[in-house]
N, C-alpha and C. Protein backbone atom coordinates (compact mmCIF):
# COMPACT_ATOMS: atom_id res chain seq x y z
N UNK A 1 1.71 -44.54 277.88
CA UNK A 1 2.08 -43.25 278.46
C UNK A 1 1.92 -43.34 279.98
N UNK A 2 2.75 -42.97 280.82
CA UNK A 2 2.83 -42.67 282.11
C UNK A 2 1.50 -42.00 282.70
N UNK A 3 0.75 -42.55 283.64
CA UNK A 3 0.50 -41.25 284.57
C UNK A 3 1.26 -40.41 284.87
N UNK A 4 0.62 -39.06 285.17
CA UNK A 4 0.84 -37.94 285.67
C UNK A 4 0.77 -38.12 286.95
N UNK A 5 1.99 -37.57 287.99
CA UNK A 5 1.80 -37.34 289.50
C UNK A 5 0.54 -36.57 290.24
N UNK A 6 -0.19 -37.44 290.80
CA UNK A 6 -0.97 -36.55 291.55
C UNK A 6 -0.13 -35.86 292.40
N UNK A 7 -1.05 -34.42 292.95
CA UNK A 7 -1.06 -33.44 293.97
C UNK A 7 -0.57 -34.07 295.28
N UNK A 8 -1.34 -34.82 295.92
CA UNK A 8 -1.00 -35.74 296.50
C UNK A 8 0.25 -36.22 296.85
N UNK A 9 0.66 -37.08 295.80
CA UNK A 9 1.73 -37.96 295.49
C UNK A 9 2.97 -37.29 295.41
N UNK A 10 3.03 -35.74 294.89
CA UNK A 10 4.12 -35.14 294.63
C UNK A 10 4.19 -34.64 296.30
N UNK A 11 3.30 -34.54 297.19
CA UNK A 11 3.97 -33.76 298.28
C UNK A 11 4.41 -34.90 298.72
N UNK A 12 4.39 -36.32 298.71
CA UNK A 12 4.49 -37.31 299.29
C UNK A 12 6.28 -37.39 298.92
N UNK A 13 6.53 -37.49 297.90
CA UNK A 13 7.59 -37.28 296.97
C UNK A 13 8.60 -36.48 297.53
N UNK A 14 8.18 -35.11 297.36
CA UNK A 14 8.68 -34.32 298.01
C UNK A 14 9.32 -34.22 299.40
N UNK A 15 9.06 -35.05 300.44
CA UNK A 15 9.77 -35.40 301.46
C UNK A 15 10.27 -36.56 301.77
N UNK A 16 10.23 -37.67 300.76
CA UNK A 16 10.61 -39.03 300.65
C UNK A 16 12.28 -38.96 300.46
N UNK A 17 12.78 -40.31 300.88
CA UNK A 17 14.46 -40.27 300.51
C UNK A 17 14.68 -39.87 299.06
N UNK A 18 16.04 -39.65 299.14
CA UNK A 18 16.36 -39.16 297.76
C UNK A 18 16.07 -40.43 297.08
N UNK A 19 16.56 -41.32 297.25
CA UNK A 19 16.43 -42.87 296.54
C UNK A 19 15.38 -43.40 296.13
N UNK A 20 14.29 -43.06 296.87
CA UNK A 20 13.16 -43.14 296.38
C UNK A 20 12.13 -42.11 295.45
N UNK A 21 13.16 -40.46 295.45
CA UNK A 21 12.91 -40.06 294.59
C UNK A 21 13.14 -40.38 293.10
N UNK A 22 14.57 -41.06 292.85
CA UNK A 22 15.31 -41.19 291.98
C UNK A 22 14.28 -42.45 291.44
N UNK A 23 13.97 -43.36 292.06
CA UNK A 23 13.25 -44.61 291.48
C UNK A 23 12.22 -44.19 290.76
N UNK A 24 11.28 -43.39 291.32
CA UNK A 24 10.05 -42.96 290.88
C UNK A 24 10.43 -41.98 289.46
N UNK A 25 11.32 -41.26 289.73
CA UNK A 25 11.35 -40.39 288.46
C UNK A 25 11.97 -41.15 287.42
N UNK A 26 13.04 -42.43 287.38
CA UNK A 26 13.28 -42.84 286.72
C UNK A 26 12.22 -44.28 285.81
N UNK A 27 11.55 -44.83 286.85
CA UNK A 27 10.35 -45.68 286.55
C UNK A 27 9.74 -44.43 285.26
N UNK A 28 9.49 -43.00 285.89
CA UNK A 28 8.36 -42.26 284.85
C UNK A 28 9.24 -42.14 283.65
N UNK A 29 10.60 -42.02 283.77
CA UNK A 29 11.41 -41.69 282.55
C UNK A 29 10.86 -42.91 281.38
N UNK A 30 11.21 -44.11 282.07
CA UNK A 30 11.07 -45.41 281.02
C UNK A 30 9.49 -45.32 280.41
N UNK A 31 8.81 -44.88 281.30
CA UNK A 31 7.54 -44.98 280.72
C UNK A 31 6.97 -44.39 280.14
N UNK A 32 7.66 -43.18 279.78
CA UNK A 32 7.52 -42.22 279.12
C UNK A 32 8.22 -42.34 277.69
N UNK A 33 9.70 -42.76 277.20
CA UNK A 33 10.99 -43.04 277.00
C UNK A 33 11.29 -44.37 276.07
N UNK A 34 11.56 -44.08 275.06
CA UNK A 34 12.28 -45.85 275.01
C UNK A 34 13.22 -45.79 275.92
N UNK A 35 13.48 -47.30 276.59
CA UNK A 35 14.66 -47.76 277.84
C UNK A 35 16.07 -47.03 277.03
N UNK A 36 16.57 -47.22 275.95
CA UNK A 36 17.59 -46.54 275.92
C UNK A 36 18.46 -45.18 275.82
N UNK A 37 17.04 -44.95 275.72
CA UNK A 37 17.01 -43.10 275.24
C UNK A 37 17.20 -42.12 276.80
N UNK A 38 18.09 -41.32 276.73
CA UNK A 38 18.32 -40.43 277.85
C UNK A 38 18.79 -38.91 276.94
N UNK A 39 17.94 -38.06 277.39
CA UNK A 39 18.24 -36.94 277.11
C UNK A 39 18.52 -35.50 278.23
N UNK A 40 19.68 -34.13 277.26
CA UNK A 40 19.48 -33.66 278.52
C UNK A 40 20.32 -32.39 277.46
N UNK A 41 19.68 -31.32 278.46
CA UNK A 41 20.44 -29.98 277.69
C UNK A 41 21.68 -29.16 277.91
N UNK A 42 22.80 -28.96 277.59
CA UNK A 42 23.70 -28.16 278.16
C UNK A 42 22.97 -26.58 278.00
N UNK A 43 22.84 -26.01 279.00
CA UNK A 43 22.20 -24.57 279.24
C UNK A 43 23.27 -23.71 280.15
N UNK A 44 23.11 -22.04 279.99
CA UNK A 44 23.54 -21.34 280.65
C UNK A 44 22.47 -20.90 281.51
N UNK A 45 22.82 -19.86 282.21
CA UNK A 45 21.80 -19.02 283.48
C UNK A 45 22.44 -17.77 283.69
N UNK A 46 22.01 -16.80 282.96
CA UNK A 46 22.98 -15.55 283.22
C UNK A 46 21.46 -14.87 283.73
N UNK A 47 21.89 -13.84 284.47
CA UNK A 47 21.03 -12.46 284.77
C UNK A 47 21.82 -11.01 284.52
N UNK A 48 20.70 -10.13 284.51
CA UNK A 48 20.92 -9.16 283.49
C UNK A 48 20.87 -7.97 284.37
N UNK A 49 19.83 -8.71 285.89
CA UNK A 49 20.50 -7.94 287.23
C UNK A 49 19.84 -8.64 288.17
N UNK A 50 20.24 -7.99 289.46
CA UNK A 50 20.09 -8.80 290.74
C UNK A 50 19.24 -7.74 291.42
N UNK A 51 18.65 -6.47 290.90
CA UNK A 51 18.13 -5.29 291.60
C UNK A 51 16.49 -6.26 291.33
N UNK A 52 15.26 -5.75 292.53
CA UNK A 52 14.14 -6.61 292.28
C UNK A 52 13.71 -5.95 293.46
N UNK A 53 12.14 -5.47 293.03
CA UNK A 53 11.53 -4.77 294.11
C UNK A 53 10.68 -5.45 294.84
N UNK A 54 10.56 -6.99 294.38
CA UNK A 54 8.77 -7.85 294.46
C UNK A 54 9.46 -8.48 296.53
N UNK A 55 10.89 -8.56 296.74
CA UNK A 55 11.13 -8.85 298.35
C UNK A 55 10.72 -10.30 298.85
N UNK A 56 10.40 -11.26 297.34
CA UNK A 56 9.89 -12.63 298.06
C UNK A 56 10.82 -13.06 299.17
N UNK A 57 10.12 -14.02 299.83
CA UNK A 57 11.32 -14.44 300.73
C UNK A 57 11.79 -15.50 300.78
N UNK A 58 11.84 -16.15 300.01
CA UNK A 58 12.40 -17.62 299.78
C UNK A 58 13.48 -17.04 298.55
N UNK A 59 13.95 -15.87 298.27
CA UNK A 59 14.86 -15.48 296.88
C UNK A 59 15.89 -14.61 297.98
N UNK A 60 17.26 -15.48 298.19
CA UNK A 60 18.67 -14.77 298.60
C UNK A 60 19.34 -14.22 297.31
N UNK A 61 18.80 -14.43 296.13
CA UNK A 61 19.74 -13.46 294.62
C UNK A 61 19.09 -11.74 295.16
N UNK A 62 17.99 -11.44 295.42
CA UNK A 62 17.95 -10.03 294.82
C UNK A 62 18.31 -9.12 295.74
N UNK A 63 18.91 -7.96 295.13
CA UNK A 63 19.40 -6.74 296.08
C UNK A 63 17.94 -5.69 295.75
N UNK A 64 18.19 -4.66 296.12
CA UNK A 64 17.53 -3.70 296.12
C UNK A 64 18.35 -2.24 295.14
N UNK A 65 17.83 -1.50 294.97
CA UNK A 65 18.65 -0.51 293.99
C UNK A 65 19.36 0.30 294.79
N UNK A 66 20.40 0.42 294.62
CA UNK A 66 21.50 1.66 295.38
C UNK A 66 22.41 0.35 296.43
N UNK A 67 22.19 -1.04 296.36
CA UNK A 67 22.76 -2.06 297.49
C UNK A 67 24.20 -1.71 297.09
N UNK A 68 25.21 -2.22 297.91
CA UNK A 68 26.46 -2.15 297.05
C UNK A 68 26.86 -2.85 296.16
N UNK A 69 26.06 -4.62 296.23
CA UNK A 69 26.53 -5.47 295.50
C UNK A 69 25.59 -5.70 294.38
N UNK A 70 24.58 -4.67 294.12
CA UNK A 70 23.51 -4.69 293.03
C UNK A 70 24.19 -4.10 291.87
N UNK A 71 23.72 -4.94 290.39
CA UNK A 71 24.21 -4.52 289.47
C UNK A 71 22.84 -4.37 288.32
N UNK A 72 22.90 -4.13 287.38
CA UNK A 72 21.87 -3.98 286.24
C UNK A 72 22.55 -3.79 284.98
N UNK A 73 22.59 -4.60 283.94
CA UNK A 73 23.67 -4.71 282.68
C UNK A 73 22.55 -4.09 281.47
N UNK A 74 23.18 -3.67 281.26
CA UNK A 74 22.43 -3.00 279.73
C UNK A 74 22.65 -4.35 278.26
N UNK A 75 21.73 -4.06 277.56
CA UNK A 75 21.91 -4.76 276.45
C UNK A 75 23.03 -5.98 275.92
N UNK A 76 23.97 -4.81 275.39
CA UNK A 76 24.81 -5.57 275.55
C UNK A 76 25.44 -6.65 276.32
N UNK A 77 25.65 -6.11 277.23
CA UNK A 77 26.22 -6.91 278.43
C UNK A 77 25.99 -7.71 278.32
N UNK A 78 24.47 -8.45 278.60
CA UNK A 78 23.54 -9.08 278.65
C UNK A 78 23.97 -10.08 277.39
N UNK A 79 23.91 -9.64 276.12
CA UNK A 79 24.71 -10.11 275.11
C UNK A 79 25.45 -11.14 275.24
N UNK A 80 26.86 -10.22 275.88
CA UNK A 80 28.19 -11.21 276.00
C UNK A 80 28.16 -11.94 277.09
N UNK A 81 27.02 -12.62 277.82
CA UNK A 81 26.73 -13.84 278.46
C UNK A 81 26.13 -14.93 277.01
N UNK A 82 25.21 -13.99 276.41
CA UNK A 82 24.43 -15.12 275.37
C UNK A 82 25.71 -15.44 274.26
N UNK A 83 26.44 -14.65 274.28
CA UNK A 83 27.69 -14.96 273.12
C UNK A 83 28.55 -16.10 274.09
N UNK A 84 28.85 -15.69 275.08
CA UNK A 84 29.82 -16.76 275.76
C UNK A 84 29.42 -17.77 275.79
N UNK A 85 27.89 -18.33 275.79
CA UNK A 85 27.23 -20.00 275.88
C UNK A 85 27.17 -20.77 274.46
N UNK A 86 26.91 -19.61 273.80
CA UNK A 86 26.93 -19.62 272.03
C UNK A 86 28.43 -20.52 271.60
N UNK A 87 29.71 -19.57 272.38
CA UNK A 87 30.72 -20.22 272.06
C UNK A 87 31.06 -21.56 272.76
N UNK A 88 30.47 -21.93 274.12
CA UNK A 88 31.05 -22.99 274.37
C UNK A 88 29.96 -24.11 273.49
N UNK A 89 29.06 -23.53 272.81
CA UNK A 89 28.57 -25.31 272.36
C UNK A 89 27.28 -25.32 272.73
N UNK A 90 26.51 -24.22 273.63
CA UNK A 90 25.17 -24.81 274.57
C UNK A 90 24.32 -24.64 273.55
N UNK A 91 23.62 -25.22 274.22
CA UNK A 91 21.86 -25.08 272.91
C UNK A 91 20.91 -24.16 273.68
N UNK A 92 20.97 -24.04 274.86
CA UNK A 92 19.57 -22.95 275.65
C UNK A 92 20.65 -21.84 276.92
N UNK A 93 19.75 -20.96 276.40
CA UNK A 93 19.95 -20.24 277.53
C UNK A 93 19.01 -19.62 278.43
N UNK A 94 18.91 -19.76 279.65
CA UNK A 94 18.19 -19.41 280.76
C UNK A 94 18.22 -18.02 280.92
N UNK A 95 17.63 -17.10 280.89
CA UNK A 95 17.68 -15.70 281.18
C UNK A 95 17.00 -15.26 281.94
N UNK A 96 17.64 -14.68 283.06
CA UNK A 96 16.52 -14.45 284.17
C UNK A 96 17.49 -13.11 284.84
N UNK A 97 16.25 -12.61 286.00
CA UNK A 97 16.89 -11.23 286.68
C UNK A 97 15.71 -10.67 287.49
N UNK A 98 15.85 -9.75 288.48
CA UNK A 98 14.98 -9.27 289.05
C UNK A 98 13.70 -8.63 288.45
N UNK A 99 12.99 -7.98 289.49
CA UNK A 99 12.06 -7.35 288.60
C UNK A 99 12.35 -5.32 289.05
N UNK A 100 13.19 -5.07 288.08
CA UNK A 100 13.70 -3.87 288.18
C UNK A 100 13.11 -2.84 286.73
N UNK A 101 13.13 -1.69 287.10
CA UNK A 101 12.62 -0.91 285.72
C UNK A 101 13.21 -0.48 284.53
N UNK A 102 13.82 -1.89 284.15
CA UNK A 102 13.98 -2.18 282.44
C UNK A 102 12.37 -1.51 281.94
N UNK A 103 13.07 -0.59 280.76
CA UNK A 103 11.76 -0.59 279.62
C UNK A 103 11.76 -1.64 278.57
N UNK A 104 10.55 -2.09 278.51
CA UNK A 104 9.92 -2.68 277.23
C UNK A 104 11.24 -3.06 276.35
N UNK A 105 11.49 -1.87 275.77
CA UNK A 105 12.32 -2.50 274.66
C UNK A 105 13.35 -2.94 275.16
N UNK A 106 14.42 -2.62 276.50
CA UNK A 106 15.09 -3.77 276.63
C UNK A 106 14.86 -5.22 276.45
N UNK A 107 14.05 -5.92 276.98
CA UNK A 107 13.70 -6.72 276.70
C UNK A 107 13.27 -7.41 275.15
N UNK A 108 13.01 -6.46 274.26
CA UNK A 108 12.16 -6.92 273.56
C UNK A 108 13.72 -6.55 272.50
N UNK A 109 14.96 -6.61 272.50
CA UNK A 109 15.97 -6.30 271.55
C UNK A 109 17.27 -7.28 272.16
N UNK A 110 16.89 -7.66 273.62
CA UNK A 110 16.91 -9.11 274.04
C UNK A 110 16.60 -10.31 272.84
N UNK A 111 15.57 -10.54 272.90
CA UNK A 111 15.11 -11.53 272.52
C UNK A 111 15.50 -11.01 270.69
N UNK A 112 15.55 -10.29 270.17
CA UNK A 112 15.88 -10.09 268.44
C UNK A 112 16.82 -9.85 268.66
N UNK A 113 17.98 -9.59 269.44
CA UNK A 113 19.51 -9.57 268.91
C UNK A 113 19.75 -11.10 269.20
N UNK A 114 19.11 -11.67 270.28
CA UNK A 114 19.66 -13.12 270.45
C UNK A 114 19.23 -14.07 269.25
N UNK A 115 18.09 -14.12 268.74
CA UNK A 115 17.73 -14.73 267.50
C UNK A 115 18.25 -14.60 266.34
N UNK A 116 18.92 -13.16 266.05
CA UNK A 116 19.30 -12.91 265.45
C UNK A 116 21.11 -12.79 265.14
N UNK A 117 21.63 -12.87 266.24
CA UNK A 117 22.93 -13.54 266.38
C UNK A 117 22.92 -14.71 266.84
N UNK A 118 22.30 -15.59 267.44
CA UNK A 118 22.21 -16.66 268.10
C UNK A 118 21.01 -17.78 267.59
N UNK A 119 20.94 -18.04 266.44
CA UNK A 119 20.05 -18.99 265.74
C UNK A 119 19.81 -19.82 266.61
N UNK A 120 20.83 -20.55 266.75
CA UNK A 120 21.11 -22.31 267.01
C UNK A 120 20.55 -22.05 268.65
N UNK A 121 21.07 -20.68 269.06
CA UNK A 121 20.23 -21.00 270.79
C UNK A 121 18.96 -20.95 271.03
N UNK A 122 18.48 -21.96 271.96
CA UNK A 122 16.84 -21.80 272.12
C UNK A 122 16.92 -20.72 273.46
N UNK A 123 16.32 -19.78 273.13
CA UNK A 123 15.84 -18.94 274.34
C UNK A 123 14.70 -19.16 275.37
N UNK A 124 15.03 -19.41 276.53
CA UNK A 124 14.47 -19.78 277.44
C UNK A 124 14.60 -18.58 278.58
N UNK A 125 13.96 -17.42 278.54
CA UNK A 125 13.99 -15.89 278.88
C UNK A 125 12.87 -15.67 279.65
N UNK A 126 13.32 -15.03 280.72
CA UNK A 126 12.26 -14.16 281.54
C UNK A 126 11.42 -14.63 282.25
């Protein structure tokens, strides 16, 4: 089994050439890996809105509520992104969105309509 990157090592990483990123992550792949084995997921990334009150500043997605280009999708909606990945074939879907005042059960009819129409997708939400 591979070491784990030290703290260290990853900031080191982190500003190194790409090429030498690619070596290192691929060295950890094999060692991790049988040599012939490569894996990888086809996933979607939908959001459900772009409204978000938290203002980090390293995040250009979120608007604010009332912006012009802010949106917030109800249930459904939200849905016919997880149906559209469903149909092309994907296995995960990414679900993500601001932090806006959805109640509870949105979320929580999220995750049981998608399981429940969407077996085969792994939900990877919130």
């Amino acid at each position: 089994m591979a070491e784990r990157v030290e703290f260290d090592q990853g900031l080191e990483l982190f500003s190194a050439p790409l090429e030498e990123l690619k070596e290192r992550a691929h060295s950890l792949r094999k060692a991790k890996t049988p040599a012939d084995r490569v894996t990888f997921v086809l996933d979607s990334n939908p959001n459900y809105t772009n409204i978000c009150n938290a203002d980090c500043s390293f995040c250009a997605f979120y608007r604010h509520a009332g912006a012009k280009d802010a949106y917030k999708k109800n249930v459904e909606e939200t849905l016919l992104h997880i149906d559209k990945a469903y149909r092309a074939g994907l296995s995960t879907v990414l679900l993500q969105g601001g932090l806006a005042d959805y109640p509870l059960d949105f979320y929580v009819q999220i995750v049981q309509e998608t399981r429940r129409r969407y077996p085969t997708i792994t939900p990877h939400f919130f």
